[in-house]
N, C-alpha and C. Protein backbone atom coordinates (compact mmCIF):
# COMPACT_ATOMS: atom_id res chain seq x y z
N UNK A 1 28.52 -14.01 -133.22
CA UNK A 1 29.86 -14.04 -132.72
C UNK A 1 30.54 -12.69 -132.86
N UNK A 2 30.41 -12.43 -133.81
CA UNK A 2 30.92 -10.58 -134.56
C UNK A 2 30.82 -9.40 -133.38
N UNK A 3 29.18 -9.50 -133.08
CA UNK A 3 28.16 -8.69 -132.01
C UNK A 3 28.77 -9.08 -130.81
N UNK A 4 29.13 -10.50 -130.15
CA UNK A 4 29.87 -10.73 -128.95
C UNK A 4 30.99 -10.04 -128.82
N UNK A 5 32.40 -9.79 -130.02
CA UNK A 5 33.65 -9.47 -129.53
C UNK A 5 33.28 -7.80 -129.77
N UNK A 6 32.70 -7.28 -130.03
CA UNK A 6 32.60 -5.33 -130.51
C UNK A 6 32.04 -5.06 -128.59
N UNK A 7 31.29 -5.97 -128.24
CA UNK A 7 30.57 -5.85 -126.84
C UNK A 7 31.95 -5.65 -125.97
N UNK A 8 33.21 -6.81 -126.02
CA UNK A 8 33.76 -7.14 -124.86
C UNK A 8 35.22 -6.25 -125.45
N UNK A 9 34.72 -5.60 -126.18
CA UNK A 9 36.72 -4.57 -126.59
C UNK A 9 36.39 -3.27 -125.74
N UNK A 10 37.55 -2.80 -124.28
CA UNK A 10 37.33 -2.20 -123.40
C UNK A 10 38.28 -0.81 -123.76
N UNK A 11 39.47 -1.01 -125.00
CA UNK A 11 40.82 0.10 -124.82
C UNK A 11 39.87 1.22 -126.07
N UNK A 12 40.67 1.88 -126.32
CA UNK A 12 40.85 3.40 -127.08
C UNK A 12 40.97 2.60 -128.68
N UNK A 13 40.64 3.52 -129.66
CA UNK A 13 41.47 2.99 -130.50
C UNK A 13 42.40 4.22 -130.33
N UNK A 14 43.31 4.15 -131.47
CA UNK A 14 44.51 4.96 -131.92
C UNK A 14 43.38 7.00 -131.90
N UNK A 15 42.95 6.56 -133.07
CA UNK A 15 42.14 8.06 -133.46
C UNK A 15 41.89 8.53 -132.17
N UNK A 16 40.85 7.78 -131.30
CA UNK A 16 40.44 8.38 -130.13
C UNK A 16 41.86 8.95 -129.22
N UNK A 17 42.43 8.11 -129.12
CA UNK A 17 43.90 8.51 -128.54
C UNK A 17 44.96 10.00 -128.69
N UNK A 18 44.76 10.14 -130.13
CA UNK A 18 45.23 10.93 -131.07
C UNK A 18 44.19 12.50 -130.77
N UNK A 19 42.97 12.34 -130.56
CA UNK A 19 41.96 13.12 -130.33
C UNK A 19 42.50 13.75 -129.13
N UNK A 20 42.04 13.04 -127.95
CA UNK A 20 42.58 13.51 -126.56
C UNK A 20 44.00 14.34 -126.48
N UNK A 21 45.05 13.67 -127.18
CA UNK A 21 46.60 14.66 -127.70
C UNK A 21 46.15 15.95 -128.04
N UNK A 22 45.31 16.02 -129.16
CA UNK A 22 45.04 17.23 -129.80
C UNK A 22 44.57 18.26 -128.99
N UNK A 23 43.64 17.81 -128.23
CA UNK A 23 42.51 19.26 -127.43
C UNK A 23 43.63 19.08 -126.01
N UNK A 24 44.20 18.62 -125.57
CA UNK A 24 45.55 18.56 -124.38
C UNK A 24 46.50 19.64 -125.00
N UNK A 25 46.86 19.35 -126.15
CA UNK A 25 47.74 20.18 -126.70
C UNK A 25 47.25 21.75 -126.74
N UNK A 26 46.19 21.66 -127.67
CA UNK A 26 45.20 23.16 -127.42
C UNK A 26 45.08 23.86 -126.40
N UNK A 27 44.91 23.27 -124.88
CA UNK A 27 44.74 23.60 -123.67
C UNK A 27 45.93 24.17 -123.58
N UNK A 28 46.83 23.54 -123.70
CA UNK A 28 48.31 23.79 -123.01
C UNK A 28 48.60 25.48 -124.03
N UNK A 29 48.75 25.14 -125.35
CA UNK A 29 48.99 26.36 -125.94
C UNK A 29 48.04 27.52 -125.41
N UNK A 30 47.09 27.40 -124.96
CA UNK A 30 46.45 28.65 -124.17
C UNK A 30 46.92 28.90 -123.04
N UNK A 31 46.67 27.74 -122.51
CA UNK A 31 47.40 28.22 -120.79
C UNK A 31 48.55 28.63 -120.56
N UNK A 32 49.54 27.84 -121.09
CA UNK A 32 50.89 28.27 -120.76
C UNK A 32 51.38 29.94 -121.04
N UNK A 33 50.84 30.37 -122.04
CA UNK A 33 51.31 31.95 -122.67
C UNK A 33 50.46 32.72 -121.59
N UNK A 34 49.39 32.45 -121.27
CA UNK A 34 48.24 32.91 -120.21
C UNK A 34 48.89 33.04 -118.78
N UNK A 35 49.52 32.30 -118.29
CA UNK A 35 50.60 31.80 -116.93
C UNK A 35 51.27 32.42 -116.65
N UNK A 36 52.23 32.73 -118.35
CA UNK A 36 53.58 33.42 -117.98
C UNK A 36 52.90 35.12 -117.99
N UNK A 37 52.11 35.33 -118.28
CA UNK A 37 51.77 36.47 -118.50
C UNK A 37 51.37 37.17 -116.84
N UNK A 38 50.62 36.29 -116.40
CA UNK A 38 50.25 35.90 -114.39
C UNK A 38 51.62 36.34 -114.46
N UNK A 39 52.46 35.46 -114.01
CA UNK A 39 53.58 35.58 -113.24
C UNK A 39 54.47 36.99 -113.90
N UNK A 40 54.72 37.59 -115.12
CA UNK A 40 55.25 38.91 -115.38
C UNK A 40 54.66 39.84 -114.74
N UNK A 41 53.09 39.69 -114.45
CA UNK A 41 52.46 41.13 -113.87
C UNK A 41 52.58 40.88 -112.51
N UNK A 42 52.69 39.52 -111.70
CA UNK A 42 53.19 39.49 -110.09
C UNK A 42 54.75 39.71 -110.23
N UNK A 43 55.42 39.81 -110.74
CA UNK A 43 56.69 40.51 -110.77
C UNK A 43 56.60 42.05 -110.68
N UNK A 44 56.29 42.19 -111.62
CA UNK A 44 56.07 43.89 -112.19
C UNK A 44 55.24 44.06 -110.53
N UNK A 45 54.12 43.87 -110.35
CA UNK A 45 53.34 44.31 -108.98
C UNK A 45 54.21 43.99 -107.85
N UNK A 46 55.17 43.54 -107.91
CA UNK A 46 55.93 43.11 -106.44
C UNK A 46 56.80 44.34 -106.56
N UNK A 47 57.08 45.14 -107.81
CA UNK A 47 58.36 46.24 -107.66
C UNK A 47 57.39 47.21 -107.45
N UNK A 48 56.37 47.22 -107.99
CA UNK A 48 55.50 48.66 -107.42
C UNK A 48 54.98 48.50 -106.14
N UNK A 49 54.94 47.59 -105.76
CA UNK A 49 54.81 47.23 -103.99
C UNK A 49 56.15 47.78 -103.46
N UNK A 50 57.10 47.50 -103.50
CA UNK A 50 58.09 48.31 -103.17
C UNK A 50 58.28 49.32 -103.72
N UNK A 51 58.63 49.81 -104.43
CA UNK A 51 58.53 51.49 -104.55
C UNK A 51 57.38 52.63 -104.03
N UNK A 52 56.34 51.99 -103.50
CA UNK A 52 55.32 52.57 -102.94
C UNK A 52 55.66 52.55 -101.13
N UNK A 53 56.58 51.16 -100.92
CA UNK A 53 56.81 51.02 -99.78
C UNK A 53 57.93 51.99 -99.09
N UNK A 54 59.03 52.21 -100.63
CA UNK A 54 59.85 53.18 -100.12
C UNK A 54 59.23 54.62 -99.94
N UNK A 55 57.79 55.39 -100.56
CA UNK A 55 57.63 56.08 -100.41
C UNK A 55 56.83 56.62 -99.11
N UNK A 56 56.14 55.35 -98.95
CA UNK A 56 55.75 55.76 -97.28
C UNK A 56 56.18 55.55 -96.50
N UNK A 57 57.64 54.87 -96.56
CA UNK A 57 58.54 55.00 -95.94
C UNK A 57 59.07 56.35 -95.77
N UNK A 58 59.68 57.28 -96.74
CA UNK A 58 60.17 58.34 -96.64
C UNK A 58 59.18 58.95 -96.20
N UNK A 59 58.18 59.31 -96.51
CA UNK A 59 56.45 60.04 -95.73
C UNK A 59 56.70 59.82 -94.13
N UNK A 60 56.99 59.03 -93.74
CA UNK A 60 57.20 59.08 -92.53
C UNK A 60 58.13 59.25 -91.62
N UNK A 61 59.71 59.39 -92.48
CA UNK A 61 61.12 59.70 -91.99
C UNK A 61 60.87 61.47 -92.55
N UNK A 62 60.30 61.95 -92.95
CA UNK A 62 59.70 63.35 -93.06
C UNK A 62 59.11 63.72 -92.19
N UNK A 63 58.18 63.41 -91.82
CA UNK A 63 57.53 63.87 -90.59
C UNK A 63 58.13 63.99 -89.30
N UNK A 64 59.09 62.88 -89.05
CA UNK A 64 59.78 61.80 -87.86
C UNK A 64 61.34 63.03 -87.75
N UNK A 65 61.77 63.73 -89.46
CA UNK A 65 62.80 63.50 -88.77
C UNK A 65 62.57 65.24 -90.20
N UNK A 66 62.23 66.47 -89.22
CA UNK A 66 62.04 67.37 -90.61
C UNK A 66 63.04 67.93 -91.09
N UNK A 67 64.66 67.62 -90.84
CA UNK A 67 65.81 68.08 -91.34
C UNK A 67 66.29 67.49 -92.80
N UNK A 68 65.23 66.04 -93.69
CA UNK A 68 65.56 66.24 -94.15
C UNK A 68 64.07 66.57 -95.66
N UNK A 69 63.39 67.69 -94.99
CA UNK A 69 62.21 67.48 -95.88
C UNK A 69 62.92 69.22 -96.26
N UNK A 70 62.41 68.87 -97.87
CA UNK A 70 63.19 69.77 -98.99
C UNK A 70 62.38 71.47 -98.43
N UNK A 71 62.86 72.26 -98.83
CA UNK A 71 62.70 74.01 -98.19
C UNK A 71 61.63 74.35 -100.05
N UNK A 72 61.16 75.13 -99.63
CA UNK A 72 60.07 75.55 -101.31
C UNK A 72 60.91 75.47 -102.28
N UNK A 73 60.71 74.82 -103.25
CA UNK A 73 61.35 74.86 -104.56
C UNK A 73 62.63 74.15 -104.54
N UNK A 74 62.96 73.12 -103.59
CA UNK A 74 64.17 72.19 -103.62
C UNK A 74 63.44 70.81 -103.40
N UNK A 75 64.82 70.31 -103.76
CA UNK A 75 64.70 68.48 -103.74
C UNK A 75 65.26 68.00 -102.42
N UNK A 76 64.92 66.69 -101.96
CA UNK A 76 65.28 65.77 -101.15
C UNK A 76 65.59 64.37 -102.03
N UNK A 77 66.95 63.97 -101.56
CA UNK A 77 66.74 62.05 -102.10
C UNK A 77 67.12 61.75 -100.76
N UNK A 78 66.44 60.65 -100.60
CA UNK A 78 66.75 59.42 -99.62
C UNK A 78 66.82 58.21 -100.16
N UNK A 79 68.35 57.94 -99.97
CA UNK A 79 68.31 56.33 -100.32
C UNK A 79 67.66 55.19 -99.59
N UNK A 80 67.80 53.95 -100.47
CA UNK A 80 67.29 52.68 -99.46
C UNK A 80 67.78 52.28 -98.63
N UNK A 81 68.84 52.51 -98.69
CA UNK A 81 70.33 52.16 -97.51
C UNK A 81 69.89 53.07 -96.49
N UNK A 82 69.60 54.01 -96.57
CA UNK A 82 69.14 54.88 -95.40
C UNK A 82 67.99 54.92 -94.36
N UNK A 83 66.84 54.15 -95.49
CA UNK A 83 65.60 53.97 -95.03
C UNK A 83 65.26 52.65 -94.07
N UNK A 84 66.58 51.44 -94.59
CA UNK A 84 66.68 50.27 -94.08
C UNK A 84 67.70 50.63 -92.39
N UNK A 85 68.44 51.30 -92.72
CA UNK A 85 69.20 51.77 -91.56
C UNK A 85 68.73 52.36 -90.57
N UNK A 86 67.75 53.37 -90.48
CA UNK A 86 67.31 54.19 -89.60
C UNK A 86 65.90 53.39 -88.92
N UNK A 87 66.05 52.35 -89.60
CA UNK A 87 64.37 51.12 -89.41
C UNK A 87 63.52 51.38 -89.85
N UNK A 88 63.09 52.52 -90.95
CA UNK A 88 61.87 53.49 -91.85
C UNK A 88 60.98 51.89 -92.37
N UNK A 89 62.03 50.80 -92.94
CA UNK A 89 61.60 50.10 -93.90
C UNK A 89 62.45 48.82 -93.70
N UNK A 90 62.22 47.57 -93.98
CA UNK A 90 62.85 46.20 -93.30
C UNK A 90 63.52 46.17 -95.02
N UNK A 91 64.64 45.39 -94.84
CA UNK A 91 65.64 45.12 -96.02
C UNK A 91 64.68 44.51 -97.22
N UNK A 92 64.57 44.20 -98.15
CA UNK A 92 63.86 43.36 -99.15
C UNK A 92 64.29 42.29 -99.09
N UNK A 93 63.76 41.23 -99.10
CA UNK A 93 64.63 39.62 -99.27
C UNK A 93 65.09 39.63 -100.77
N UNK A 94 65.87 39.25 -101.09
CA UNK A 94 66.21 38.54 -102.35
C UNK A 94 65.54 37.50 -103.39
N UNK A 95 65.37 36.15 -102.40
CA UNK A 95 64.64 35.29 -102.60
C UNK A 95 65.31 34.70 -104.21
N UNK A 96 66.75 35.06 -103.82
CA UNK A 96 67.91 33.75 -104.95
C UNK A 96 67.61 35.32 -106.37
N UNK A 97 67.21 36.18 -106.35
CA UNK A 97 67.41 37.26 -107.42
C UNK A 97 67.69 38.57 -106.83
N UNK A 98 67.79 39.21 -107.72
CA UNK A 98 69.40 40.25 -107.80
C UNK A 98 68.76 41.54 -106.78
N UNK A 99 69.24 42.19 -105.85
CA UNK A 99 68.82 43.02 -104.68
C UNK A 99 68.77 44.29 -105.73
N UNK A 100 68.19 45.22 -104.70
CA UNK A 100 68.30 46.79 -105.37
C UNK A 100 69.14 47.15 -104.83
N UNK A 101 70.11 47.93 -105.67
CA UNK A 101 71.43 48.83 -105.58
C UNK A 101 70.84 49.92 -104.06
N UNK A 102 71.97 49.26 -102.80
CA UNK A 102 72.04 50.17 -101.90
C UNK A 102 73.13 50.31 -101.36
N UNK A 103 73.75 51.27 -101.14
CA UNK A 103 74.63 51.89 -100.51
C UNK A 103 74.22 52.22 -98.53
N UNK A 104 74.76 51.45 -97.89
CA UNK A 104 74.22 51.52 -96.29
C UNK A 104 74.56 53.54 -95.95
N UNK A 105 75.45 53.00 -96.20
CA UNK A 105 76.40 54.45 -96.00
C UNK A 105 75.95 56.05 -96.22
N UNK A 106 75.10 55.97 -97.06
CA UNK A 106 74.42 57.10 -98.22
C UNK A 106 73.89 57.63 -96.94
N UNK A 107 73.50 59.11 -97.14
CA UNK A 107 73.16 60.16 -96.55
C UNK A 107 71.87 60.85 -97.36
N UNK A 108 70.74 61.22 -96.70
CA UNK A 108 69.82 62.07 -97.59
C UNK A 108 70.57 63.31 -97.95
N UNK A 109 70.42 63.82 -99.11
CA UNK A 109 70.62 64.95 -99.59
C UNK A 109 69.10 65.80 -100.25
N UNK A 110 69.46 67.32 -99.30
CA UNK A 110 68.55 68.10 -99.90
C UNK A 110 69.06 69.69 -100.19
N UNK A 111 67.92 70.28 -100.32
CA UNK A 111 68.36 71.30 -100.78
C UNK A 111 69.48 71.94 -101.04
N UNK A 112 69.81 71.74 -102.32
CA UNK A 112 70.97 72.47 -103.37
C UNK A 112 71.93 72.11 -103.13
N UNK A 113 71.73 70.64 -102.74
CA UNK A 113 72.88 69.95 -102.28
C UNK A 113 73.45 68.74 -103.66
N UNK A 114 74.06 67.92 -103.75
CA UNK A 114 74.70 67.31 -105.08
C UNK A 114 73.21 66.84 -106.45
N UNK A 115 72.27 67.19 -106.32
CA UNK A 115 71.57 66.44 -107.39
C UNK A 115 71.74 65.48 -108.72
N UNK A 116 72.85 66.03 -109.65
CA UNK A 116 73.43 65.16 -110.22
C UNK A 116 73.92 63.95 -110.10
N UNK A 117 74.43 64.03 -108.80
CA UNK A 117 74.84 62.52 -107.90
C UNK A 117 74.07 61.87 -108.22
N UNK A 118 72.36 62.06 -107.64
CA UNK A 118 71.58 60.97 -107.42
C UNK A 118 70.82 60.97 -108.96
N UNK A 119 70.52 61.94 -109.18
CA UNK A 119 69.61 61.26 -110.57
C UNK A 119 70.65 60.81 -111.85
N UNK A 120 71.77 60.59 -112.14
CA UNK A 120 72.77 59.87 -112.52
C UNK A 120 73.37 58.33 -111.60
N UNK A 121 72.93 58.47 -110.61
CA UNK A 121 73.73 57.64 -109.67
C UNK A 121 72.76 56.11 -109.87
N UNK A 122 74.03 54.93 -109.69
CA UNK A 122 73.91 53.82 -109.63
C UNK A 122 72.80 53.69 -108.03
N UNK A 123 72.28 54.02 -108.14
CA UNK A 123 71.27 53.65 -106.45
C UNK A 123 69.87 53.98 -106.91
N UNK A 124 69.23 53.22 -105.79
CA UNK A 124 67.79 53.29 -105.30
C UNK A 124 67.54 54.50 -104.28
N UNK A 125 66.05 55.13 -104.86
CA UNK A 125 66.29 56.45 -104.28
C UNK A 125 64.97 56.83 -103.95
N UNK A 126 64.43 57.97 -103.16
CA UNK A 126 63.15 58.48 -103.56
C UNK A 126 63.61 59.57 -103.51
N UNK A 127 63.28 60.63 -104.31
CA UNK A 127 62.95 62.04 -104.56
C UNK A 127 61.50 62.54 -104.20
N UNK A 128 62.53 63.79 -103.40
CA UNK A 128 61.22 64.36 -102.41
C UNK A 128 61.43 66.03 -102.86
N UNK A 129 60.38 66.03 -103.71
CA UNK A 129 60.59 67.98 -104.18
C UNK A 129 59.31 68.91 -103.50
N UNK A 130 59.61 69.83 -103.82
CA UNK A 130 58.95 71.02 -102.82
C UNK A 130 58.58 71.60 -103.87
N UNK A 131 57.17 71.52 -104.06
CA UNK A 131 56.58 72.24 -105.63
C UNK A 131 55.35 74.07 -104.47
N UNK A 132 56.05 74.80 -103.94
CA UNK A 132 55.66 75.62 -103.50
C UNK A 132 54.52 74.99 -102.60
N UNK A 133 55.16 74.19 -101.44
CA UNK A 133 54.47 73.96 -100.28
C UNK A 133 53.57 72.54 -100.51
N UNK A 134 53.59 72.68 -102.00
CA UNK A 134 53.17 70.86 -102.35
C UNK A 134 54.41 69.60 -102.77
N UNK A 135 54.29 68.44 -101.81
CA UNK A 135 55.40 68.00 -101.72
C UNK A 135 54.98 66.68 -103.11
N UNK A 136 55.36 66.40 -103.87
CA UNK A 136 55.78 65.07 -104.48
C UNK A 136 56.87 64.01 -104.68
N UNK A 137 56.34 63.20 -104.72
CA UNK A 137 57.58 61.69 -104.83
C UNK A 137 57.54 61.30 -105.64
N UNK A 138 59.00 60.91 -105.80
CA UNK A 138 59.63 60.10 -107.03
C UNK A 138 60.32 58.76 -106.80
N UNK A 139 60.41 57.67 -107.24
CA UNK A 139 61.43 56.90 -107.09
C UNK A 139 62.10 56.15 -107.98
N UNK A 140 63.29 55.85 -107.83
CA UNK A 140 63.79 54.97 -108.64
C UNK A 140 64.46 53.56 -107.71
N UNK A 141 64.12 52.26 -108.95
CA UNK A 141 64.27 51.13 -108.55
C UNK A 141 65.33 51.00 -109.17
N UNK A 142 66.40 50.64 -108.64
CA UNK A 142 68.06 49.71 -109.43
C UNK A 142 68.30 48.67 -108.76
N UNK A 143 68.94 47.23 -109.65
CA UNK A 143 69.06 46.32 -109.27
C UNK A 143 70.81 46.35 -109.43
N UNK A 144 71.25 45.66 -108.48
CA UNK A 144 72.24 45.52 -108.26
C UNK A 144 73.21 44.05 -108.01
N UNK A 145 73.75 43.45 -108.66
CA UNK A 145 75.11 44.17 -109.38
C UNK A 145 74.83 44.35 -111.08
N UNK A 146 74.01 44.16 -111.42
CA UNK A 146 73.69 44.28 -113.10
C UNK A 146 73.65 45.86 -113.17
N UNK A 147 72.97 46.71 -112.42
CA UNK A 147 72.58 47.56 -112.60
C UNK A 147 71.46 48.02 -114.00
N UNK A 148 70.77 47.28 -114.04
CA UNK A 148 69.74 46.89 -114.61
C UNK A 148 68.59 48.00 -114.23
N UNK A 149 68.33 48.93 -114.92
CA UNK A 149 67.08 49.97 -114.33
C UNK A 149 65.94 49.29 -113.77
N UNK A 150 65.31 49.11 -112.75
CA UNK A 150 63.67 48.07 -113.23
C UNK A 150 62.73 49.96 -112.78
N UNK A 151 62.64 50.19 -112.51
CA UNK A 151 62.00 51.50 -112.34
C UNK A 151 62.60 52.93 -112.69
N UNK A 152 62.48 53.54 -113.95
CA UNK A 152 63.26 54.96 -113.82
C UNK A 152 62.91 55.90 -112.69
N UNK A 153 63.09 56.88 -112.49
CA UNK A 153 62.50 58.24 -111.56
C UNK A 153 61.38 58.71 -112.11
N UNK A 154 60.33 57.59 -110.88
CA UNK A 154 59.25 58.16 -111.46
C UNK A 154 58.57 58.63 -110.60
N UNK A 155 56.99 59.61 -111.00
CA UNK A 155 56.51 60.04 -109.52
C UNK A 155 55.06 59.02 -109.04
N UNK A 156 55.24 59.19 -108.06
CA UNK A 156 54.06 57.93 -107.24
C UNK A 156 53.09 58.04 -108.28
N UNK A 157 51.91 59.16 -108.65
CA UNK A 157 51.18 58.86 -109.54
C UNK A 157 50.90 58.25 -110.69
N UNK A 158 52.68 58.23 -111.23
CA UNK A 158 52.73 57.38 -112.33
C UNK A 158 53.17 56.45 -112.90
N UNK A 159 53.46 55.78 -110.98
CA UNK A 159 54.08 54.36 -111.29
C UNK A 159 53.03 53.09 -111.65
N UNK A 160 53.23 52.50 -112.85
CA UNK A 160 52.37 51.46 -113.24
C UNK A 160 53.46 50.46 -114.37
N UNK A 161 52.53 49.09 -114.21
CA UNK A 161 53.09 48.00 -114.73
C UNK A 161 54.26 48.93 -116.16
N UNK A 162 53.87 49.32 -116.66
CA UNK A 162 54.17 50.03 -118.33
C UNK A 162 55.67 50.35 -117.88
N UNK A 163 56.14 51.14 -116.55
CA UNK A 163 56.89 51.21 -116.29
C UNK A 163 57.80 50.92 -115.82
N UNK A 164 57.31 49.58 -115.61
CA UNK A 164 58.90 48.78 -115.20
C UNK A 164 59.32 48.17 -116.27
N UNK A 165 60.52 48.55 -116.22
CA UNK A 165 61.71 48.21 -117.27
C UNK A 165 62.14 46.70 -117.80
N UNK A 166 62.51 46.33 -115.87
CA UNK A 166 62.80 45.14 -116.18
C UNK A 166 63.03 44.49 -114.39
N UNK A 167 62.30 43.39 -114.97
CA UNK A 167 61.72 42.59 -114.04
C UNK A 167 62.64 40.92 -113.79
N UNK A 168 63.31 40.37 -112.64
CA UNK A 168 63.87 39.26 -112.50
C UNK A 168 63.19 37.63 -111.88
């Protein structure tokens, strides 16, 4: 009779129950820290996607337009407001978080023209210098209205995850 009812008992006990919790739980404490870590570096990679975008953007409003590519040994900035305006580059969506600081209005400035403005200035920018006939880029990412740095002025070569500041 004993041997009949051990045959016909179909549920869990408790322990077994308790077991399955445990290694669920384990899983989760790996994955979840693992996830968020995914989604910080597709953040971080979505701002260096744009800042790379503003720079071949400007690469090509240089070529397109050479009044405002810097003379030997001077700077160029072009804002985003400028780059979105002239059609260089399509607006960024938002997507419900905070835009980069642009000014529509802004004008490229180059040679020996306000510099302080822009590398102090609340805006998104690329810097275009004239290193004796070799040209390099810089950019900076600002979010706007926080004004929140997510990219300092940096140059294309050395934009990487490390360097974004801060990510939404």
């Amino acid at each position: 009779m004993k041997i009949n009812r051990m045959k016909n008992e179909k549920g869990l006990t408790l322990i077994e129950l308790l077991a399955v919790i445990v290694v669920l739980g384990i899983i989760a404490a790996i994955a979840i820290p693992a996830i968020g870590n995914i989604i910080e570096n597709t953040k971080k990679d979505a701002h260096i996607a744009n800042a790379k975008a503003m720079i071949e953007a400007t690469r090509l409003l240089s070529i397109e337009e050479s009044d405002v590519r810097p003379s030997v040994g001077n700077k160029s900035f072009i804002p985003l407001g400028y780059l979105i305006n002239k059609g260089y580059m399509d607006a960024f969506d938002s997507h419900g978080f905070e835009m980069y600081a642009q000014n529509p209005d802004d004008n490229p400035t180059k040679n020996g023209g306000p510099h302080h403005m822009w590398e102090n200035e609340w805006n998104t920018f690329v810097q275009v210098v004239n290193n004796n006939g070799i040209i390099e880029y810089s950019v900076k990412l600002l979010l706007t209205p926080s004004k929140e740095v997510v990219l300092p002025l940096t140059k294309e070569s050395e934009i990487t995850r490390d360097k974004i500041t801060h990510y939404n």
